[in-house]
N, C-alpha and C. Protein backbone atom coordinates (compact mmCIF):
# COMPACT_ATOMS: atom_id res chain seq x y z
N UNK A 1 122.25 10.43 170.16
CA UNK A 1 120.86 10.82 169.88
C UNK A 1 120.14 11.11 171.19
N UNK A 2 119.74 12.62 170.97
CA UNK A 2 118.87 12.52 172.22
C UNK A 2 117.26 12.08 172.68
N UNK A 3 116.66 11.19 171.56
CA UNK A 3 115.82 10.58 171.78
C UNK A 3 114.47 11.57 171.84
N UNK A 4 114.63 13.05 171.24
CA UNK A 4 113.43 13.66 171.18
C UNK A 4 113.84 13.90 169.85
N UNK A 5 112.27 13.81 168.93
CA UNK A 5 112.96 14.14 167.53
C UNK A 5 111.42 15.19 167.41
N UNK A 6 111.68 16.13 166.58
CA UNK A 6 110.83 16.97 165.80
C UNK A 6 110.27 17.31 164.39
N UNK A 7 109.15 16.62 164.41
CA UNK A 7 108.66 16.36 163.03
C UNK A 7 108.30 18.06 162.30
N UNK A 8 109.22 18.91 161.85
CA UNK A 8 108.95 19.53 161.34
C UNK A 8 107.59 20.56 160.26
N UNK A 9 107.72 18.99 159.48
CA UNK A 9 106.37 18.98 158.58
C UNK A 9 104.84 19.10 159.09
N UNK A 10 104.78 18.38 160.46
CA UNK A 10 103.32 18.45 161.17
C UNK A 10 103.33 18.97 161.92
N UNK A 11 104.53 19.64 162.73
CA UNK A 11 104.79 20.09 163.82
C UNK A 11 104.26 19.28 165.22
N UNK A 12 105.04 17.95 165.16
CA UNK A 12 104.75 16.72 165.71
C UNK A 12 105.97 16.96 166.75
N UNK A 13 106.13 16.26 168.11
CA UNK A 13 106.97 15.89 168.66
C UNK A 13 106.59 14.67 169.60
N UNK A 14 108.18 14.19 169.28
CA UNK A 14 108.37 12.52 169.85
C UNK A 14 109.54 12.33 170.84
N UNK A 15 109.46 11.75 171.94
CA UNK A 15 110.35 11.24 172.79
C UNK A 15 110.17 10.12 172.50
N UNK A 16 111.17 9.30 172.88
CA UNK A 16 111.36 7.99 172.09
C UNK A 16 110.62 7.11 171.67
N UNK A 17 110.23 7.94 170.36
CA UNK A 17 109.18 7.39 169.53
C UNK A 17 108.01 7.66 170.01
N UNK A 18 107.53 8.33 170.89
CA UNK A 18 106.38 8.23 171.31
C UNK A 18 105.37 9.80 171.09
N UNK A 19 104.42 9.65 170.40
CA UNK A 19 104.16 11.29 170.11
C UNK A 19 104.12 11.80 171.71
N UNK A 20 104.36 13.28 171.94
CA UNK A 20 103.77 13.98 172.99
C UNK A 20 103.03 15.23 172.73
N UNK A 21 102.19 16.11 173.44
CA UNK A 21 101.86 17.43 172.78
C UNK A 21 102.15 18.34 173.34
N UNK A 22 103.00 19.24 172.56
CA UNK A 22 103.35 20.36 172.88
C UNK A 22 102.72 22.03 172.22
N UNK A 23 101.85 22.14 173.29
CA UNK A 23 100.95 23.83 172.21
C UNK A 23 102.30 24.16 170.77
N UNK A 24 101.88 25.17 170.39
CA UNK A 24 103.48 25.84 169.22
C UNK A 24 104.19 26.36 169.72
N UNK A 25 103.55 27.47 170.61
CA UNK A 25 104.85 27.93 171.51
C UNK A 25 106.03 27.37 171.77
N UNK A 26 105.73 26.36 172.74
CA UNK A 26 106.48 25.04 173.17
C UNK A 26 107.29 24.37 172.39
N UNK A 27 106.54 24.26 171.41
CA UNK A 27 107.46 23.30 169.92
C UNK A 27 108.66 24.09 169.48
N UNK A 28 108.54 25.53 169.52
CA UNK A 28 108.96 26.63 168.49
C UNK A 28 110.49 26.63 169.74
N UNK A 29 110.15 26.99 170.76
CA UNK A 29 110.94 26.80 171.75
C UNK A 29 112.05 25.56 171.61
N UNK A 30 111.48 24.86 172.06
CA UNK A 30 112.41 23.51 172.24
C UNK A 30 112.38 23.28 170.64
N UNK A 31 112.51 23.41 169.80
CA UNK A 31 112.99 23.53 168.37
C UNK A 31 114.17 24.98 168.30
N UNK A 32 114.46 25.73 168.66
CA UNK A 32 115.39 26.68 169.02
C UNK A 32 116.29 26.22 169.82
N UNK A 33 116.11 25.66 170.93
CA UNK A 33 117.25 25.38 171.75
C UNK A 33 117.94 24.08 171.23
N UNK A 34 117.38 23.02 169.97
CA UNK A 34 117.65 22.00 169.69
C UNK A 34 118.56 22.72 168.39
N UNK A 35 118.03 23.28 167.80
CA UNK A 35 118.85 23.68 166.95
C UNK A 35 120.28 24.24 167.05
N UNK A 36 120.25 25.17 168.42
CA UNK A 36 121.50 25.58 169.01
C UNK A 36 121.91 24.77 169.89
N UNK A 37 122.23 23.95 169.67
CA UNK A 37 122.73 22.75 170.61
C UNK A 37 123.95 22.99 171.18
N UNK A 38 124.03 22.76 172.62
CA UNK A 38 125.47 23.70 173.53
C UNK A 38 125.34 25.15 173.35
N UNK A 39 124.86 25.85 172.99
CA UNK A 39 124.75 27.27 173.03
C UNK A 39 123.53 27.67 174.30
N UNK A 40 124.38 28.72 174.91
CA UNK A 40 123.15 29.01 176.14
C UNK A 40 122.82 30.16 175.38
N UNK A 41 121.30 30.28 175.40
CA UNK A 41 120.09 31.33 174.95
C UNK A 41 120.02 32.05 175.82
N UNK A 42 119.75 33.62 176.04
CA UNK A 42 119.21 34.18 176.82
C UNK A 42 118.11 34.43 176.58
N UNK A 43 117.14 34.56 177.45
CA UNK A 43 115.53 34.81 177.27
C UNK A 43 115.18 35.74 176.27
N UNK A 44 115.83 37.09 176.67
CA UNK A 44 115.71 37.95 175.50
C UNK A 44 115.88 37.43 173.98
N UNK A 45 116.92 36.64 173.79
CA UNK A 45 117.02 36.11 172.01
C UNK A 45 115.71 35.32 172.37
N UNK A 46 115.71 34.56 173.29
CA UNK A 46 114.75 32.73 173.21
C UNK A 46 112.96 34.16 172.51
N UNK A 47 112.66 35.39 173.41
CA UNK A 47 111.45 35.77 173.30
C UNK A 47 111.57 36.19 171.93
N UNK A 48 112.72 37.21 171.37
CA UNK A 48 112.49 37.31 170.22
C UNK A 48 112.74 36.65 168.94
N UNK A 49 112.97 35.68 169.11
CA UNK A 49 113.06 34.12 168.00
C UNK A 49 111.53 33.72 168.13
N UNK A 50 111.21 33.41 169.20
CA UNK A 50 110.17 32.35 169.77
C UNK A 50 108.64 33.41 169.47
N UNK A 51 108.79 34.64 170.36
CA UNK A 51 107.68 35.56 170.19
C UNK A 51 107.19 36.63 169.26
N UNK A 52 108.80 36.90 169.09
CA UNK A 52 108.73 38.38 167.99
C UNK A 52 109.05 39.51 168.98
N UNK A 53 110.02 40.23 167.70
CA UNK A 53 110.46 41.40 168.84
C UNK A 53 109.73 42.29 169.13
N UNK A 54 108.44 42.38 169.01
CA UNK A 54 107.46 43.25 169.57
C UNK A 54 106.44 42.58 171.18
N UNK A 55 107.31 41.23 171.50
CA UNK A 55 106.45 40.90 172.41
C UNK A 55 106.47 42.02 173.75
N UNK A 56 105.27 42.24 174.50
CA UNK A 56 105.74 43.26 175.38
C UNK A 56 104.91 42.45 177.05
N UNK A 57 105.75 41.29 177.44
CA UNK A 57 105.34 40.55 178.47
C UNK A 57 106.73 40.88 179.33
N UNK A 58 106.74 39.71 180.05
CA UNK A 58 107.82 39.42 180.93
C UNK A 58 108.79 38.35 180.75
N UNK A 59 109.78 38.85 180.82
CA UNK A 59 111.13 37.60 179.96
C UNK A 59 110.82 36.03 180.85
N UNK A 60 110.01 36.27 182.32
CA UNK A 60 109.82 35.12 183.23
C UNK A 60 108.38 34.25 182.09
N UNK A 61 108.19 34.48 180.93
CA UNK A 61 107.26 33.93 179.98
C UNK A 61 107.98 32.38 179.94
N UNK A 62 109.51 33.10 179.52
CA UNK A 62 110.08 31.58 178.69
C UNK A 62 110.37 30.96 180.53
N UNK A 63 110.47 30.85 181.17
CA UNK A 63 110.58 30.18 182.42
C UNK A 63 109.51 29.20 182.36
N UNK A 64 108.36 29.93 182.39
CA UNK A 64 106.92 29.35 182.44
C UNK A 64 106.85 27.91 181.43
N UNK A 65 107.15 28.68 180.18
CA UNK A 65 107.18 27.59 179.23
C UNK A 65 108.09 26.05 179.11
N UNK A 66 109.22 26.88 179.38
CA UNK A 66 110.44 25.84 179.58
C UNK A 66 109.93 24.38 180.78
N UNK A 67 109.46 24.74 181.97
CA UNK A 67 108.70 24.25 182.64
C UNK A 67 108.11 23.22 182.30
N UNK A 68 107.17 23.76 181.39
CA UNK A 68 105.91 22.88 181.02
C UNK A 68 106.50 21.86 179.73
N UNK A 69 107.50 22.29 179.32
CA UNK A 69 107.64 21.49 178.36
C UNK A 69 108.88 20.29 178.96
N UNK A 70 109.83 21.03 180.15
CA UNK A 70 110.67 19.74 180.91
C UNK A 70 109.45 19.16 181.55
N UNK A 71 108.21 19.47 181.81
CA UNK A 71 106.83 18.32 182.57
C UNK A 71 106.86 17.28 181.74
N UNK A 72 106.47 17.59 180.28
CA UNK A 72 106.16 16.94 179.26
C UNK A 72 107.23 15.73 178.59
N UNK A 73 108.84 16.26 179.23
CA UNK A 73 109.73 15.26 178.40
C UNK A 73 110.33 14.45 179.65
N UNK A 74 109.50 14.37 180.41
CA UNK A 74 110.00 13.36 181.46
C UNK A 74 111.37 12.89 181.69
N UNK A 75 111.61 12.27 181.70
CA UNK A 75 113.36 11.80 181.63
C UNK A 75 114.65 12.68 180.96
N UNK A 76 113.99 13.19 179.78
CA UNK A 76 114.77 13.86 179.05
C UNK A 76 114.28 15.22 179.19
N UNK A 77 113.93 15.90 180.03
CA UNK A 77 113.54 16.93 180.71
C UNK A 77 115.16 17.43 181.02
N UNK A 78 116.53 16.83 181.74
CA UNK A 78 117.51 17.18 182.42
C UNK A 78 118.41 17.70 180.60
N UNK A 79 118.00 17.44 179.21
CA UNK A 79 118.48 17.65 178.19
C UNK A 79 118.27 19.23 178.04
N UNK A 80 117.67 19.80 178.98
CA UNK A 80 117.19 21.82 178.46
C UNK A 80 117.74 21.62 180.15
N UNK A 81 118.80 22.86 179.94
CA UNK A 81 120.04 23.10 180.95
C UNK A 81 119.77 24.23 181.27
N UNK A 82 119.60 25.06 182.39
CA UNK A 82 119.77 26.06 182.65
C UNK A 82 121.09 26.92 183.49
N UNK A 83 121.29 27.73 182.58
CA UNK A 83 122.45 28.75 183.20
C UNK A 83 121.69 29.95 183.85
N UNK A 84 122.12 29.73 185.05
CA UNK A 84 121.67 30.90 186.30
C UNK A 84 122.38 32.46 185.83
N UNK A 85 121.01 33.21 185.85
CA UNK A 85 121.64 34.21 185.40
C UNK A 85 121.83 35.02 183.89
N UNK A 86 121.54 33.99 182.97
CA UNK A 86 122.01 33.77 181.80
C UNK A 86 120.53 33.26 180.86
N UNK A 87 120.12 32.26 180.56
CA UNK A 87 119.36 31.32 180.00
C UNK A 87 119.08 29.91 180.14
N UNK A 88 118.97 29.61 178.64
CA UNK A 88 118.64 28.34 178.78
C UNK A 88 119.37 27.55 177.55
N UNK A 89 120.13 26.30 177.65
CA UNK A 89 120.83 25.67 176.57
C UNK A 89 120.05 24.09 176.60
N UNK A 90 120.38 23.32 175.22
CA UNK A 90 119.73 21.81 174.97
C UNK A 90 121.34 21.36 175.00
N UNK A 91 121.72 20.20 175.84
CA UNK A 91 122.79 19.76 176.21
C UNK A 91 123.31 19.04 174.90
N UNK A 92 124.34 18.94 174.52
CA UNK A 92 125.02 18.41 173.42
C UNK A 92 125.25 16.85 174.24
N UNK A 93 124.82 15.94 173.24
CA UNK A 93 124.81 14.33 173.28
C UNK A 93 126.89 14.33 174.22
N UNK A 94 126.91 13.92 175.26
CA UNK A 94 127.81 13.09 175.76
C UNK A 94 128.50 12.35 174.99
């Protein structure tokens, strides 16, 4: 268990046990990479899952975000992996 769970229904999130807040963006995000667990995302899928394929920003968006949301999960921040080059993956439980 990786000790962040996602309340679906309220669009709540908890590190161990503890609420934290994450805007939706953020949630929608780290709810994608949890779902694909061991799978590395590339920004391009992460924007058009996360944004919609009409977003017309900069793929360095999900960087930004990813960021703020490893600020937010303190310890379990090292659980969203990045592949250089590539994306971003949620590490499969050890």
């Amino acid at each position: 268990e990786s000790g962040i769970r996602l309340d679906l229904k309220t669009r709540q999130t908890f590190v161990d046990d503890k609420e934290i807040k994450l805007p939706l963006k953020d949630f929608n995000l780290l709810l994608l990479l949890m779902q694909n667990k061991g799978a590395v995302l590339s920004r391009d899928v992460i924007l058009s899952k996360v944004w919609g394929w009409d977003f017309d920003g900069d793929d360095r968006t999900v960087d930004t975000h990813i960021k703020r949301i490893r600020k937010v999960l303190g310890d379990k921040a090292r659980l969203i992996v990045t592949t250089s080059g590539v994306g971003y993956s949620f590490k499969k439980e050890e």
